[in-house]
Structure formats: C-alpha cells, structure tokens
Protein backbone atom coordinates (compact mmCIF):
# COMPACT_ATOMS: atom_id res chain seq x y z
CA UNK A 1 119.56 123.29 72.60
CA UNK A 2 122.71 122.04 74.12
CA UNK A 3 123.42 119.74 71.51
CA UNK A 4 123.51 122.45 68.71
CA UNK A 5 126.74 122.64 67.29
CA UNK A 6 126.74 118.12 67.37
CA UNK A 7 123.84 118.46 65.64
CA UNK A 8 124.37 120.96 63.22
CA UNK A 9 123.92 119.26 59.54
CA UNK A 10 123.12 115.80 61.00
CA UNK A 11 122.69 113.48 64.38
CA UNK A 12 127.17 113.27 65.31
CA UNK A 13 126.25 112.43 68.86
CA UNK A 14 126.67 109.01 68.82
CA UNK A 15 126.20 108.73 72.60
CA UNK A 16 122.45 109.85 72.20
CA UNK A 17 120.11 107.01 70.84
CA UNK A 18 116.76 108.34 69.16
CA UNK A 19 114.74 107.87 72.55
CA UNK A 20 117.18 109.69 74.22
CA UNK A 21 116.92 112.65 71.87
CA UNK A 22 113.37 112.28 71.38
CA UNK A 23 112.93 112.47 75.18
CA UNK A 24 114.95 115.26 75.32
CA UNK A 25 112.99 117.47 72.04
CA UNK A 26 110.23 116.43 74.23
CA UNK A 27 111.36 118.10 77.27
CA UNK A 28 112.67 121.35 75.16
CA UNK A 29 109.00 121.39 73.35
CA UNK A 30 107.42 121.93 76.86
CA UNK A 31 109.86 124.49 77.96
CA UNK A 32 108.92 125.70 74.53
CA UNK A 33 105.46 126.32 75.37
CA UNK A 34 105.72 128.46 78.26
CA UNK A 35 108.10 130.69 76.96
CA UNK A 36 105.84 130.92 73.89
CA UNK A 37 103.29 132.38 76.82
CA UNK A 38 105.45 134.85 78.51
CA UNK A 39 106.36 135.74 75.08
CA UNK A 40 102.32 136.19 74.62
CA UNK A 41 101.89 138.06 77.84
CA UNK A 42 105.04 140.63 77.25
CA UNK A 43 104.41 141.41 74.01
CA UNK A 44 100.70 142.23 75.13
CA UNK A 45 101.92 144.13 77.99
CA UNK A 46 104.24 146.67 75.37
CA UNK A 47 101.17 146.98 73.00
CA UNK A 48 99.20 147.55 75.52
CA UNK A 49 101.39 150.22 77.22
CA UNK A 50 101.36 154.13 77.32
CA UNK A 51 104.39 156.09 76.47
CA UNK A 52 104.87 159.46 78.12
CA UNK A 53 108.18 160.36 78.06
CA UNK A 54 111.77 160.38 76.33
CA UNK A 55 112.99 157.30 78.76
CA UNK A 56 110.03 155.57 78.42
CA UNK A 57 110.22 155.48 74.43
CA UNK A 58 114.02 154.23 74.69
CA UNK A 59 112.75 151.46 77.39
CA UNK A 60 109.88 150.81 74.99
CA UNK A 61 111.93 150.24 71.50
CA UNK A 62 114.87 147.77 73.72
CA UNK A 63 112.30 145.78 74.89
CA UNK A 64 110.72 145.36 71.27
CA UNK A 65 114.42 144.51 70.04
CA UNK A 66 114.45 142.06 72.87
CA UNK A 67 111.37 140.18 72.11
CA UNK A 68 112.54 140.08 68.40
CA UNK A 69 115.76 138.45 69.22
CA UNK A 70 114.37 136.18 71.78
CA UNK A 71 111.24 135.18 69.07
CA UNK A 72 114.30 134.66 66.61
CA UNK A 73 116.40 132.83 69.00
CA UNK A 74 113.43 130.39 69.41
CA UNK A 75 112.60 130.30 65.64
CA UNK A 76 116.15 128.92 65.35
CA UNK A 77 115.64 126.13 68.22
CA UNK A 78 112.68 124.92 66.66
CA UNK A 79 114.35 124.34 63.27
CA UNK A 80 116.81 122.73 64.84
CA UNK A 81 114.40 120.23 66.51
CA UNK A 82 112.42 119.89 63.41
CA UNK A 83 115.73 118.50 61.62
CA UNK A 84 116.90 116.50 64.00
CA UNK A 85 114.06 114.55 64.62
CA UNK A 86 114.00 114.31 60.49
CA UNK A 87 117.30 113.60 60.71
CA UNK A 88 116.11 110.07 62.80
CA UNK A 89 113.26 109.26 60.74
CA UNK A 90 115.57 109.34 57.71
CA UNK A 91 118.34 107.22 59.54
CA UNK A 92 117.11 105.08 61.83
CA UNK A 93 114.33 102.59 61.31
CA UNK A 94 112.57 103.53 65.21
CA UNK A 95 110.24 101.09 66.97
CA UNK A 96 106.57 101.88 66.79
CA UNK A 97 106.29 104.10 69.82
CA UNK A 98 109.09 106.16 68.71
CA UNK A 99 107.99 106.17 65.43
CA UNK A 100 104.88 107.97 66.45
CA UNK A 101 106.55 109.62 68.88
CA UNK A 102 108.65 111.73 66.56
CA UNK A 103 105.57 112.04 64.38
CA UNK A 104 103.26 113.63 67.17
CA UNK A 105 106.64 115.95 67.91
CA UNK A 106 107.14 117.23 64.03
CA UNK A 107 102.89 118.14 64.40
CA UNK A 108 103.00 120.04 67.95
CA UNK A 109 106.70 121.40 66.77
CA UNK A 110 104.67 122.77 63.76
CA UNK A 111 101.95 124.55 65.55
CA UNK A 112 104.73 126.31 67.50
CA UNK A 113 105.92 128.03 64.58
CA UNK A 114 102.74 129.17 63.29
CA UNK A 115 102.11 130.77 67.02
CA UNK A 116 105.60 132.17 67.08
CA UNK A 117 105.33 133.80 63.18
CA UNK A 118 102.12 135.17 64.38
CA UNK A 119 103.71 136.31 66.96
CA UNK A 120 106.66 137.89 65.37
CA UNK A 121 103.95 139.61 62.53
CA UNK A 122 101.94 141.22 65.01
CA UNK A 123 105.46 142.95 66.16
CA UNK A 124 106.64 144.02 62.43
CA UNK A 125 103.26 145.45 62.55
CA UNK A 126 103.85 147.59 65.53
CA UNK A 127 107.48 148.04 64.82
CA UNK A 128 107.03 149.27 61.31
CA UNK A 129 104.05 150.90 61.43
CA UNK A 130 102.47 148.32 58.95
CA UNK A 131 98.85 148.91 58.17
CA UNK A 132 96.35 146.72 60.88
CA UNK A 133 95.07 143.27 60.40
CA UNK A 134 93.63 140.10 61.65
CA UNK A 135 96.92 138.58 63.05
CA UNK A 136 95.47 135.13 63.55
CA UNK A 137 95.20 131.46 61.89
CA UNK A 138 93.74 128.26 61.68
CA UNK A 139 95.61 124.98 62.96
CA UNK A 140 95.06 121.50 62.01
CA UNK A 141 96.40 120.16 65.21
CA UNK A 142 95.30 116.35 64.87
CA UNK A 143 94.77 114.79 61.43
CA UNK A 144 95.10 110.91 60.94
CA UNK A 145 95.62 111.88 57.07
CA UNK A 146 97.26 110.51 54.48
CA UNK A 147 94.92 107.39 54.69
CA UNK A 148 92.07 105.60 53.03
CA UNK A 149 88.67 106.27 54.27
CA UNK A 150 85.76 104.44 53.61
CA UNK A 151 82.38 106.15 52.22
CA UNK A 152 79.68 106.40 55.19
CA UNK A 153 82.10 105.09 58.74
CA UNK A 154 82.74 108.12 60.70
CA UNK A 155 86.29 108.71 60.96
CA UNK A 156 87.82 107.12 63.77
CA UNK A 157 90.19 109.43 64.98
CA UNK A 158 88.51 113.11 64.98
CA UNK A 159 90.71 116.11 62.99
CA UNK A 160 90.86 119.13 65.80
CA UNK A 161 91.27 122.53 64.30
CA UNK A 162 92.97 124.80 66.32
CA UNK A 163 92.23 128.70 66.34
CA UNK A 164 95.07 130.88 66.75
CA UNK A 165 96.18 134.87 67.08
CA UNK A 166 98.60 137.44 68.36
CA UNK A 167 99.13 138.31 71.39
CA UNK A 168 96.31 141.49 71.59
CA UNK A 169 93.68 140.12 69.12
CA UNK A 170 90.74 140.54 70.77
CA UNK A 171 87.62 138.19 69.48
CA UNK A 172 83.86 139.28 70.17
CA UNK A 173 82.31 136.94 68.14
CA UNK A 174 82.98 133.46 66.10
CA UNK A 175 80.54 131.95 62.80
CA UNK A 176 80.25 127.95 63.11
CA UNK A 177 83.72 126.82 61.33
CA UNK A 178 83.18 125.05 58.33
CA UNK A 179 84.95 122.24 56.18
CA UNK A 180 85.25 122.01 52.43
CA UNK A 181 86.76 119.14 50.41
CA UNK A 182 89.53 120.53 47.82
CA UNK A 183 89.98 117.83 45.02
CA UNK A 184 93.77 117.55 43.44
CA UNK A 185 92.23 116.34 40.34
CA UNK A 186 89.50 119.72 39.31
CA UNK A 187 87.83 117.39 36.37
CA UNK A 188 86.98 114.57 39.03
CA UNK A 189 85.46 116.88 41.44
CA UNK A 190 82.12 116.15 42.25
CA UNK A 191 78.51 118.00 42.73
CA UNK A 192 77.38 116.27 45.31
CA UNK A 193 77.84 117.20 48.88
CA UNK A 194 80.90 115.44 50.16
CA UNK A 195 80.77 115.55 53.89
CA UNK A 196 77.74 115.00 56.36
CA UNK A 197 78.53 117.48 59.07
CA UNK A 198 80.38 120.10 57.34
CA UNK A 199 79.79 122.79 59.92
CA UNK A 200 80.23 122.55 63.86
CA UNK A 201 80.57 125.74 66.38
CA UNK A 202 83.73 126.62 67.66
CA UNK A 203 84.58 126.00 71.58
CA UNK A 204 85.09 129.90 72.29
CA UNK A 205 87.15 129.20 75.60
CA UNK A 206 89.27 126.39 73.88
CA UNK A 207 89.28 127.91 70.48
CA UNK A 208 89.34 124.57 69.03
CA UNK A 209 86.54 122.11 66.99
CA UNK A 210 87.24 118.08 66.90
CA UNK A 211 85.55 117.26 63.93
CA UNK A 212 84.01 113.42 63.54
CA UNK A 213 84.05 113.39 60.05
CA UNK A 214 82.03 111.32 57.83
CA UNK A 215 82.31 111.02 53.81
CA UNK A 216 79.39 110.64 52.05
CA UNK A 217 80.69 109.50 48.52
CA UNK A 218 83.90 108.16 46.93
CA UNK A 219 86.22 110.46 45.55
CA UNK A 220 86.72 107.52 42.70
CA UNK A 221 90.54 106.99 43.80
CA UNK A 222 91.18 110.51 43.40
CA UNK A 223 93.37 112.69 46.18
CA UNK A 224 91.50 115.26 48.07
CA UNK A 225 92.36 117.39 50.80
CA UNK A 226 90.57 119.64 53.87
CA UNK A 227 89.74 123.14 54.26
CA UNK A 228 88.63 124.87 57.38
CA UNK A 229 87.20 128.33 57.65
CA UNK A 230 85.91 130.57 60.03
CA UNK A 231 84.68 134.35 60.29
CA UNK A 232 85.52 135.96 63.44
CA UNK A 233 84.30 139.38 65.08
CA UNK A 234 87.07 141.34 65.68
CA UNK A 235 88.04 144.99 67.86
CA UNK A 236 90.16 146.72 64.80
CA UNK A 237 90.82 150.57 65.05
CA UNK A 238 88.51 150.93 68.29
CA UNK A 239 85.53 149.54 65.88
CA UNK A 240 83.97 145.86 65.45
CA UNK A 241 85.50 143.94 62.21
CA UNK A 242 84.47 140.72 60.48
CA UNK A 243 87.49 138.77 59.21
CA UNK A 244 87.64 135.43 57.56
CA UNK A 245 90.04 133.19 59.04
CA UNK A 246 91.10 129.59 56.70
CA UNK A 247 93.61 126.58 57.35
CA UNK A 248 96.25 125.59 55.41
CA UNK A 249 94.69 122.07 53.33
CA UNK A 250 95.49 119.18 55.61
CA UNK A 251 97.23 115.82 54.42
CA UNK A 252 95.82 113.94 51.33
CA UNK A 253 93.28 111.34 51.51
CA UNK A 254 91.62 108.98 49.02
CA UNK A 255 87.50 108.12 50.31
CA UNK A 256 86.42 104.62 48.61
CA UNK A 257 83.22 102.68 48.18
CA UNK A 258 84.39 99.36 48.54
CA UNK A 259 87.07 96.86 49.42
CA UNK A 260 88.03 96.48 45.85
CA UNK A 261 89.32 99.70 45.30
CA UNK A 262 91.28 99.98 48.46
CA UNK A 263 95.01 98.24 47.63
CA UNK A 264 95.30 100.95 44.70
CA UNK A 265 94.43 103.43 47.13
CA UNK A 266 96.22 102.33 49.68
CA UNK A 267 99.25 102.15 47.34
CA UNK A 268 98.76 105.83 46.63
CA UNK A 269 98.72 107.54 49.83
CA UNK A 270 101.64 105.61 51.15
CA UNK A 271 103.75 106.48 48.14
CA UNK A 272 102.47 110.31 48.32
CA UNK A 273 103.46 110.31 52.27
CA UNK A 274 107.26 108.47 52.11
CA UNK A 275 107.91 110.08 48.56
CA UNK A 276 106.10 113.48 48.18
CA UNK A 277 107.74 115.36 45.95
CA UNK A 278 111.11 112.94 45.76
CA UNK A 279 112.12 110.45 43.12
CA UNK A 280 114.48 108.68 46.03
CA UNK A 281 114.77 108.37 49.64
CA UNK A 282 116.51 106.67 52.14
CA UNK A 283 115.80 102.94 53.11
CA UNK A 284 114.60 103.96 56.97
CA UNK A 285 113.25 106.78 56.17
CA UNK A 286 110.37 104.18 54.12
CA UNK A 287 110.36 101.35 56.38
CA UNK A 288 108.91 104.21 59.32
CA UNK A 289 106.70 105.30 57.00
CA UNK A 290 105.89 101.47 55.97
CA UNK A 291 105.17 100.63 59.54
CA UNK A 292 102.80 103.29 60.30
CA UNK A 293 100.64 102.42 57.24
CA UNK A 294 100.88 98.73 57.60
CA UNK A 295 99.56 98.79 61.80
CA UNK A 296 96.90 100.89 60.18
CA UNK A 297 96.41 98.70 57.49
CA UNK A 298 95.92 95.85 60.09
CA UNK A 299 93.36 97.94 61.93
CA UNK A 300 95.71 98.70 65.45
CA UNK A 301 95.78 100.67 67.83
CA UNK A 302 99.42 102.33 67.62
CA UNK A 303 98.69 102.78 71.97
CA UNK A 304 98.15 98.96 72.13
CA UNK A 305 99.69 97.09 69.46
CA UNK A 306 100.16 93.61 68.94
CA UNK A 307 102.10 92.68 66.55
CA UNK A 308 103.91 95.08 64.03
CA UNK A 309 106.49 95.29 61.17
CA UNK A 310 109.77 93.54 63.06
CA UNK A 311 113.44 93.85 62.51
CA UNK A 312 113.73 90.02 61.16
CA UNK A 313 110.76 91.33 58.95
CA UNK A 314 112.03 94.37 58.01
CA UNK A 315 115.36 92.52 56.78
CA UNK A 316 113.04 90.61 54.52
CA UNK A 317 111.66 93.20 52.99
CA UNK A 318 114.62 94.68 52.31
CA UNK A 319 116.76 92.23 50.56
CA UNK A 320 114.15 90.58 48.87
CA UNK A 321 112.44 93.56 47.03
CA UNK A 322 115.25 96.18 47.42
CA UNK A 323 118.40 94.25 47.00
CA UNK A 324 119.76 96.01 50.46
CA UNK A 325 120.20 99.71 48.90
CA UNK A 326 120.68 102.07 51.23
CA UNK A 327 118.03 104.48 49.33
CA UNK A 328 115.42 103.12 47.30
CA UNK A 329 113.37 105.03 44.23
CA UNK A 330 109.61 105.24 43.54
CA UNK A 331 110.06 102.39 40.93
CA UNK A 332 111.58 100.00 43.53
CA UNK A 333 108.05 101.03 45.60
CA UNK A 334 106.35 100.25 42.57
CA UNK A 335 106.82 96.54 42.11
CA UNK A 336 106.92 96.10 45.73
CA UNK A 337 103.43 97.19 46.03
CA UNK A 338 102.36 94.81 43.73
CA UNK A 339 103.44 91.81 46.01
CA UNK A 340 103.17 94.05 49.84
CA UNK A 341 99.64 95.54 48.33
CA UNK A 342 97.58 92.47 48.23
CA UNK A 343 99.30 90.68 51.27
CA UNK A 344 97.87 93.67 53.33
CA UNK A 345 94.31 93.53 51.41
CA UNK A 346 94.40 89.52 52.34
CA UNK A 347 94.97 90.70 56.01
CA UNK A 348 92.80 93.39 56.06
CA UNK A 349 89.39 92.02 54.38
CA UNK A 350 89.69 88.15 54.18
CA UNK A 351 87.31 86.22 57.07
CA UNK A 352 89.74 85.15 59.52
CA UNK A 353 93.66 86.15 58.33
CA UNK A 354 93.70 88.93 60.62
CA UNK A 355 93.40 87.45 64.13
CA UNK A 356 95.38 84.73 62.63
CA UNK A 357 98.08 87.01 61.74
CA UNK A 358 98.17 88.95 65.25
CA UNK A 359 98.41 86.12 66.93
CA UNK A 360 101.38 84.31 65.17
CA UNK A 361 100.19 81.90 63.10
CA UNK A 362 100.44 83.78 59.39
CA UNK A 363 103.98 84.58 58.61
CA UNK A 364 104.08 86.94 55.35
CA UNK A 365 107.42 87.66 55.87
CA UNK A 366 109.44 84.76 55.65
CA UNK A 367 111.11 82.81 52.86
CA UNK A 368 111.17 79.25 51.49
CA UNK A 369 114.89 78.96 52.82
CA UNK A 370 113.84 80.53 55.84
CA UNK A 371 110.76 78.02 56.04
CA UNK A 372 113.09 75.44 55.92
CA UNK A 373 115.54 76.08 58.94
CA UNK A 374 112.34 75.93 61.19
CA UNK A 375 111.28 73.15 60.20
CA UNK A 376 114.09 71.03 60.27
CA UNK A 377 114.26 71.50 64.37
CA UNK A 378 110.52 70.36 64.80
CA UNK A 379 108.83 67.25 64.26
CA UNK A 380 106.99 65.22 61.40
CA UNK A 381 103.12 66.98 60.85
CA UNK A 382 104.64 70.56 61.36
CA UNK A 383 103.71 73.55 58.96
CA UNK A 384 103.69 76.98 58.48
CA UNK A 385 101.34 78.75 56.53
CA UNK A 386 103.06 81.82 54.98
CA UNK A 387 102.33 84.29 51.82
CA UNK A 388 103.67 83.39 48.58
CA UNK A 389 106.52 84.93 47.32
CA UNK A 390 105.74 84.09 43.46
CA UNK A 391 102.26 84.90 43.98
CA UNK A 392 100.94 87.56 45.41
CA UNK A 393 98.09 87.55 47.66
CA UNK A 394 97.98 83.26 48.02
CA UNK A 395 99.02 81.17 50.83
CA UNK A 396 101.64 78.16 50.68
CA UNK A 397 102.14 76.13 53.29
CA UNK A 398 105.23 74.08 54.29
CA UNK A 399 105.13 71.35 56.03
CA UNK A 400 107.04 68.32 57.03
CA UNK A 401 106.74 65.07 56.82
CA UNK A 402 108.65 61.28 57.41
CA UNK A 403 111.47 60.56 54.12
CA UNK A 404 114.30 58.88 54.16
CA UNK A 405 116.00 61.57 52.02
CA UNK A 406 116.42 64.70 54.22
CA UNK A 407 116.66 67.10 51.90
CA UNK A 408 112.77 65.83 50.25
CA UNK A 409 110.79 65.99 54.27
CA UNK A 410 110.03 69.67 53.76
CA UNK A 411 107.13 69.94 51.16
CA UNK A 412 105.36 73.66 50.27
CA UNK A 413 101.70 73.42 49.39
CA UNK A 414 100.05 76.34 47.35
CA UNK A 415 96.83 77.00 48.17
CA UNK A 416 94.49 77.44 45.37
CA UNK A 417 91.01 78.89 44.97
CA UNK A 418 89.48 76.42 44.58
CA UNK A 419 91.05 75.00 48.05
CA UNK A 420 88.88 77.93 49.56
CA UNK A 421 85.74 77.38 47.57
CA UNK A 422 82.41 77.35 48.84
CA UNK A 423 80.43 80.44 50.74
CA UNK A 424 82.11 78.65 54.11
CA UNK A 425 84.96 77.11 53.25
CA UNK A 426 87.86 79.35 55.20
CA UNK A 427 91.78 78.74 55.32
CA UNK A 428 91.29 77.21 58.86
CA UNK A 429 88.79 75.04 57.17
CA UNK A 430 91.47 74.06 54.80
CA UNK A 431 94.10 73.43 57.03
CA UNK A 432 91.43 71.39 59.18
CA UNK A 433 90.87 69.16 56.48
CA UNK A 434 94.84 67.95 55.33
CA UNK A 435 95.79 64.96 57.56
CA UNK A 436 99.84 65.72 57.29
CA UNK A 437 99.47 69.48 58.66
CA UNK A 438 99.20 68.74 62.47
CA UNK A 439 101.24 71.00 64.50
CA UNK A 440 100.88 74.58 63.14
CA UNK A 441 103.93 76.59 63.65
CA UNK A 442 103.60 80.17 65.37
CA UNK A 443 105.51 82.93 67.20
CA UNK A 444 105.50 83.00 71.10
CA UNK A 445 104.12 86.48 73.06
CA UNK A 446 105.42 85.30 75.94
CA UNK A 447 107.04 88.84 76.21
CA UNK A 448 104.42 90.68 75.63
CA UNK A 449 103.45 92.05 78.83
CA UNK A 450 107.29 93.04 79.44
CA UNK A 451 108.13 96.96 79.71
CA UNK A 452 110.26 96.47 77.11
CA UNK A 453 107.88 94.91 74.57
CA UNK A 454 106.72 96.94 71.52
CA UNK A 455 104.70 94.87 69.37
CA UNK A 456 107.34 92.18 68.75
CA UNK A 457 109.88 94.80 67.16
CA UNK A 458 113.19 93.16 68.67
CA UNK A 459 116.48 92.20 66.67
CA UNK A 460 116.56 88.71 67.94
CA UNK A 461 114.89 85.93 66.30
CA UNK A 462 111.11 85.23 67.10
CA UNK A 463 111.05 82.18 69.32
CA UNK A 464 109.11 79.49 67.29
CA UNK A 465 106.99 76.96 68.67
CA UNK A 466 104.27 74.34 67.79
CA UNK A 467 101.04 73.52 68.78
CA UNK A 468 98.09 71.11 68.03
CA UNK A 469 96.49 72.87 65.40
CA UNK A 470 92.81 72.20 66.43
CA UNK A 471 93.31 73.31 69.58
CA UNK A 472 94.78 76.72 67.89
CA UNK A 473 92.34 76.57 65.16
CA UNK A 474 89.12 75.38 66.38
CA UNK A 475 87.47 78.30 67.35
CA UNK A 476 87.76 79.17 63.43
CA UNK A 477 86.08 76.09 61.85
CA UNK A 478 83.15 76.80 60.12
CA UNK A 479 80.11 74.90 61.82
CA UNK A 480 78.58 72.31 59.97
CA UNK A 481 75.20 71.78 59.79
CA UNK A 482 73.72 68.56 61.72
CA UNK A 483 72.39 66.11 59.41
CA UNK A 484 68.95 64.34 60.86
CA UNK A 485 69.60 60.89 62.05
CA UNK A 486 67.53 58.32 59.54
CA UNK A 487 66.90 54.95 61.04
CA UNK A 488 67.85 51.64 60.12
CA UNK A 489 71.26 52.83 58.98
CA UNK A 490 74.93 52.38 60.24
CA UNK A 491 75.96 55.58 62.05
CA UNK A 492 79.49 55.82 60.41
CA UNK A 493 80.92 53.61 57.75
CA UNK A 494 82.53 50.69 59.15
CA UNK A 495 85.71 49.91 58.45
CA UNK A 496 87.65 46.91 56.67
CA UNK A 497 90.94 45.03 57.07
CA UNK A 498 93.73 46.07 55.01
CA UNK A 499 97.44 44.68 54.69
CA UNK A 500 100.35 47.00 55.98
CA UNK A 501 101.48 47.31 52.09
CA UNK A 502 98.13 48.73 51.39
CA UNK A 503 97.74 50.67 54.41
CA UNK A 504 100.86 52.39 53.07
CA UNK A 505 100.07 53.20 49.08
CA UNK A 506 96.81 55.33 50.70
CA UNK A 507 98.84 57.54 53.03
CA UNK A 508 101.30 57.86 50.15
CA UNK A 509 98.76 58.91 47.97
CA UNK A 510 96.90 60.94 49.83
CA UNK A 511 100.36 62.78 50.47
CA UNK A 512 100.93 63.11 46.57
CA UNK A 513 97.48 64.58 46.01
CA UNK A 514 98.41 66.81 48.34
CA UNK A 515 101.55 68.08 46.48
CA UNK A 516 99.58 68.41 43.26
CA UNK A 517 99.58 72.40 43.29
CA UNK A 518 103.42 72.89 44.35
C-alpha cells in the first residue's frame, strides 16, 4: 500500500478522490489474490516436504518464519484497505456505482481474510505442533441481504456459498450443503418449514453452491438470518474423516406476506444496516446506505439505473429532516421514516407512480419554495405533481395559473382519496381530468446515454422542462368503456351562447373548486 502512512487513521490524501482510491484497492485486491495463491502453493510445498538433514531443518523453519511474516504483512494491507474504503463510505456521500463499488470490495476484501487466517492456522498447526483438524470454512460470497423478501418469489439475486481450506486439505467426498433459517427473535420462530429448496449439491471443482432461494412463509416482521452447512470427507492422519463444515449467519432479512407489512419492514432492515449496533453515525455514511435501499426499493437494477437518490435530493433530505448535522441519531431516522417510509411504499406498490417517477414526472424531493422558483420561469397551465411534505404518502400538485397578483399564480392542490376513488380511477386519471394542469413539469435525460451519467446523481440543478401532459400521460389513462350508440339522440350535448362575464364566473369557479383541498 503506498499510501499507508497518508492513510493511517483516516483518508489525508486530498489529491486522491474515492474513484481514484477505489480503483486503486481494486488493483491491490487482484494483486492480492495471486499472492494469496503462491502463498497456497508454498505453504503446500513445506508441508508437503521431507526433511533429511541438519541444513534442511534450518532452510525448513526460515521459510515457515517467512511465510508468517509475509501472511502478516498481508493481514496488515488488508486492514488497511478495509478502513479506508470505510473511511469513504463514512465521509463521502459516493455516486451509485461507487457506492456499490466499495460495497462489492469490503465483501471480496472479507473473503480474503478468511482464506489468509486459514491459511495462517494451518501453519500454527504445523509450527506448534497443535493437534490436527479440518482447516477449512464456509463463505457467503454473494448475499443481497439486509432486505425485504416477499413469501413465495424466488430471490432475485442467488446467495453463493463459497467452500474454503488450507493449503493441504485434501477433500474425498462432499454431503449436499444445506440451509437453515436462524430467527433473532426464539419465541417467533416457527414449525413450519421455511425454505423450499433447502439442500443443493456442492460444485466439487468450484467448491461453491448459488442458491435461488425461495421463502415459503412470513417471518411476521421478525429478523432472521442464514446458515449453511456441509459435511466433508476428509484424509486426516493417513485415514478418511467426516467433518462438519458451517458459515458464519449471513445479513438479516425480514420475509413478508403482503404489501402492507412491507414499509415497517423496510424501515427495519435499513435502520439495522446504517445503524447496527450505533446510536449515531455520520450524515454520508446514511445517505450511501439510503441510496442503496431506496434503488432497491424502486425495483433497479444498480448495473442499469435510471434515476437514483441525487445531490439536489440528497440536500433535501438533509435540511429538511436533519437540520444539516453532520451525524445524525437513530431518533432523527425515526421520524424520517415516517414521512421517507410511505413515499417509497407509494412508489413501490401504487399502479402507475413508478414509471412515472423514473421518468421525471414525480418529484418527492422538492419543496413548496422550491416548487415555486420553477414555476415562475414557465407558463400559465404548468404543474408539478410532488409528495407532500405535511402528509405523508399524498400527492399535491402546484400549478400555475393567470392573476394579476404575482405572488397568488402559484396554487398547490392536495390530492385526496377520494380524488383517486373508484377501482380505475389512477393519478394520471386525475390529472387528465383538471382543465388548469396542462403542461406537466419533468426532468430532462437528455444525458443519459453520456459516459459520465450515473442515474442523474450530478451537483448541478436538474434541467426542467414542460410538456403537453396528454401526450406524456396518455399511455396511462384508464380506458373507458364504449357506451352503445342509441338512436334518435344528439351525439354530444350541444352547446349555448353565453356572455364574456359569464364565460368568466365558470372558469373562475371551476378554478376555486379546484383549490377546495389546499
């Protein structure tokens, strides 16, 4: 690590951004790897080897002090790795790809120094003459956990369990490796059998099982965990030995029933992952954490995202529900669950939000002075639709239209319930149906095929622009059924003759119904 003394205690090296380092961790973690094999076939090689003479003992015990300073050496460079990259998690609020990035690097990172402790216990074990065992373990290399997973779908990313040993464990046989569910909460636990395919065999040239998991009943908002375990055939003392081999539990997870219980869930396991076993923690260090639940919460693929958590948003977020503190508590997450928890429900189950969201026509994150600004540079029959600050889970829209006073064109419309009654009736419906909301308001993706695009997360201000909203919207009207023409009747109403003064009071009062709910 060249950077070891700058980075001792903290990231110093102000000339290295977070990609930069990342890149380079990435680089070292490969390097990493093969010496972790030479290390592998050495080690072998002195185990393996037959001493005959004075010399050859001397030779033999240097080049077991060698491989224990070199497998200490590269205990230390790992650690150092580990904390810088948690160093830029906890400092730096990274864009997505980063952000998963470092993620992906703390997991492989981790794996490394469970191989290299093997490593170095298989050598105590020949250097001090400790009695013989199975040096080996299993690896969860690839776990999409802490999340919520719904009872019956078959996980979408698989959890691979990775087999591991020393460097002269030699396997003659493996069992099929099987999965249990460990429950937090011992009086919850239930009878029933939890998991469909609890058993798979073991690829014997990979070492390795991807499991496609599927839950077969709720865990009633409880946290529960994974176990994997495996017996392997073993050559121990020139004689065949059956060991059992088990994982350390993976990540929490909560398994629900139905829609209804998923915002307290969801709530949960994103509190348990930023907080664990903390009271406080640092502002970036939560917004990371915040993004990678939230692009999961709006069902995305992290490799191909669309639109994500951005700086602007971020800034939101932060002065609105955490008064700009530098390090926030888990009572500051508490009440901003309340308002962040059913915004994300809204865009994860409601018929519709979701496409309208990627796409740039929701805007959850933006306030009523915010509103404003934008609407002041465009034209009469603009509006936004946004989420309600005061109320949690409903939509306002604010719109503009034609008064003399300035400071009265920009109106904000809650929408109710009942504006969304009706087994059809959707929020494009709505919006469909209110004469002064004609240009809807939405971000611009022009960039989004740029190599610098990810997801929209940029410090400069979305570009804003307007568009006929039926020619946005249309494609999510609800169709109306076609009433059978009846003869002998007028086709459409005709209509009648009305002064300008009249003609006026009904736009004006159609306009004040309209501003009924504000």
């Amino acid at each position: 690590n060249n950077n070891e003394n700058e980075n001792e205690g903290g990231i110093n090296d102000n000339t290295n951004s977070p990609k930069k380092l990342l890149t380079e961790i990435e680089k070292v973690y490969h390097d990493q790897q093969e010496t972790l094999e030479k290390i592998r076939q050495f080690q072998q090689q002195q185990i393996l080897s037959k001493i005959q003479s004075v010399q050859q003992i001397s030779q033999y015990q240097y080049q077991l002090e060698m491989l224990t300073q070199q497998q200490q050496h590269l205990k230390e460079q790992i650690s150092s790795e580990i904390h810088i990259i948690n160093q830029i998690l906890q400092r730096i609020i990274l864009p997505p790809s980063d952000n998963y990035r470092a993620i992906h690097l703390l997991q492989e990172l981790s794996v490394q120094q469970t191989q290299l402790e093997l490593f170095h216990q298989e050598l105590l074990q020949l250097t001090q003459s400790q009695p013989t065992r199975c040096i080996a373990a299993l690896v969860v290399v690839e776990q999409s956990f802490p999340m919520v997973v719904t009872k019956g779908k078959v996980l979408e990313e698989p959890v691979t369990v990775v087999l591991l040993s020393g460097s002269n464990v030699e396997f003659k046989n493996f069992s099929k490796m099987k999965v249990i569910m460990v429950w937090e909460n011992q009086q919850a636990k239930s009878t029933q059998k939890p998991i469909s395919n609890d058993t798979m065999p073991i690829d014997a040239f990979l070492r390795s099982v991807k499991w496609n998991l599927k839950f077969l009943h709720g865990t009633r908002k409880n946290c529960v965990n994974l176990r994997f375990g495996i017996q392997v055939q073993i050559v121990q003392n020139n004689s065949l030995a059956t060991v059992t081999v088990e994982s350390p539990p993976t990540n929490c997870f909560v398994v629900i029933t139905n829609e209804c219980q998923w915002e307290e869930s969801e709530g949960l396991m994103l509190k348990r992952e930023a907080f664990e076993d903390s009271d406080e923690i640092t502002w970036a260090y939560f917004a990371n954490t915040l993004q990678r639940h939230f692009i999961r919460a709006t069902r995305q693929n992290p490799s191909n995202l669309t639109r994500c958590i951005s700086p602007t948003d971020f800034q939101y977020i932060h002065s609105k529900f955490f008064d700009d503190k530098n390090s926030i508590t888990t009572e500051d997450y508490d009440l901003f669950w309340k308002w962040f928890g059913k915004v994300c429900k809204k865009l994860r189950y409601q018929r519709h939000i979701l496409p309208l969201y990627l796409s740039g026509l929701i805007h959850p994150f933006v306030s009523r002075e915010q509103v404003k600004e934008i609407l002041d540079q465009h034209d009469i029959g603009c509006f936004i639709t946004r989420f309600s600050e005061s109320n949690p889970g409903m939509f306002a829209v604010a719109y503009k239209i034609s008064n003399p006073n300035p400071e009265d064109r920009i109106r904000h419309y809650l929408v109710t319930a009942n504006d969304l009654s009706g087994t059809k009736k959707t929020l494009p419906d709505f919006l469909s149906d209110q004469n002064p909301f004609i240009y809807i308001v939405g971000i611009s993706n022009e960039d989004k095929n740029s190599e610098d695009y990810d997801a929209g997360f940029s410090n400069e201000l979305p570009n804003f622009v307007f568009c006929a909203k039926d020619k946005v919207l249309a494609t999510y009207y609800s169709k109306k059924s076609k009433v059978p023409e009846l003869g002998g009747y007028d086709k459409k109403v005709m209509p009648i003759i009305i002064n300008n003064h009249e003609k006026n009071n009904v736009s004006i009062k159609m306009d004040s119904d309209l501003m009924q709910a504000e």
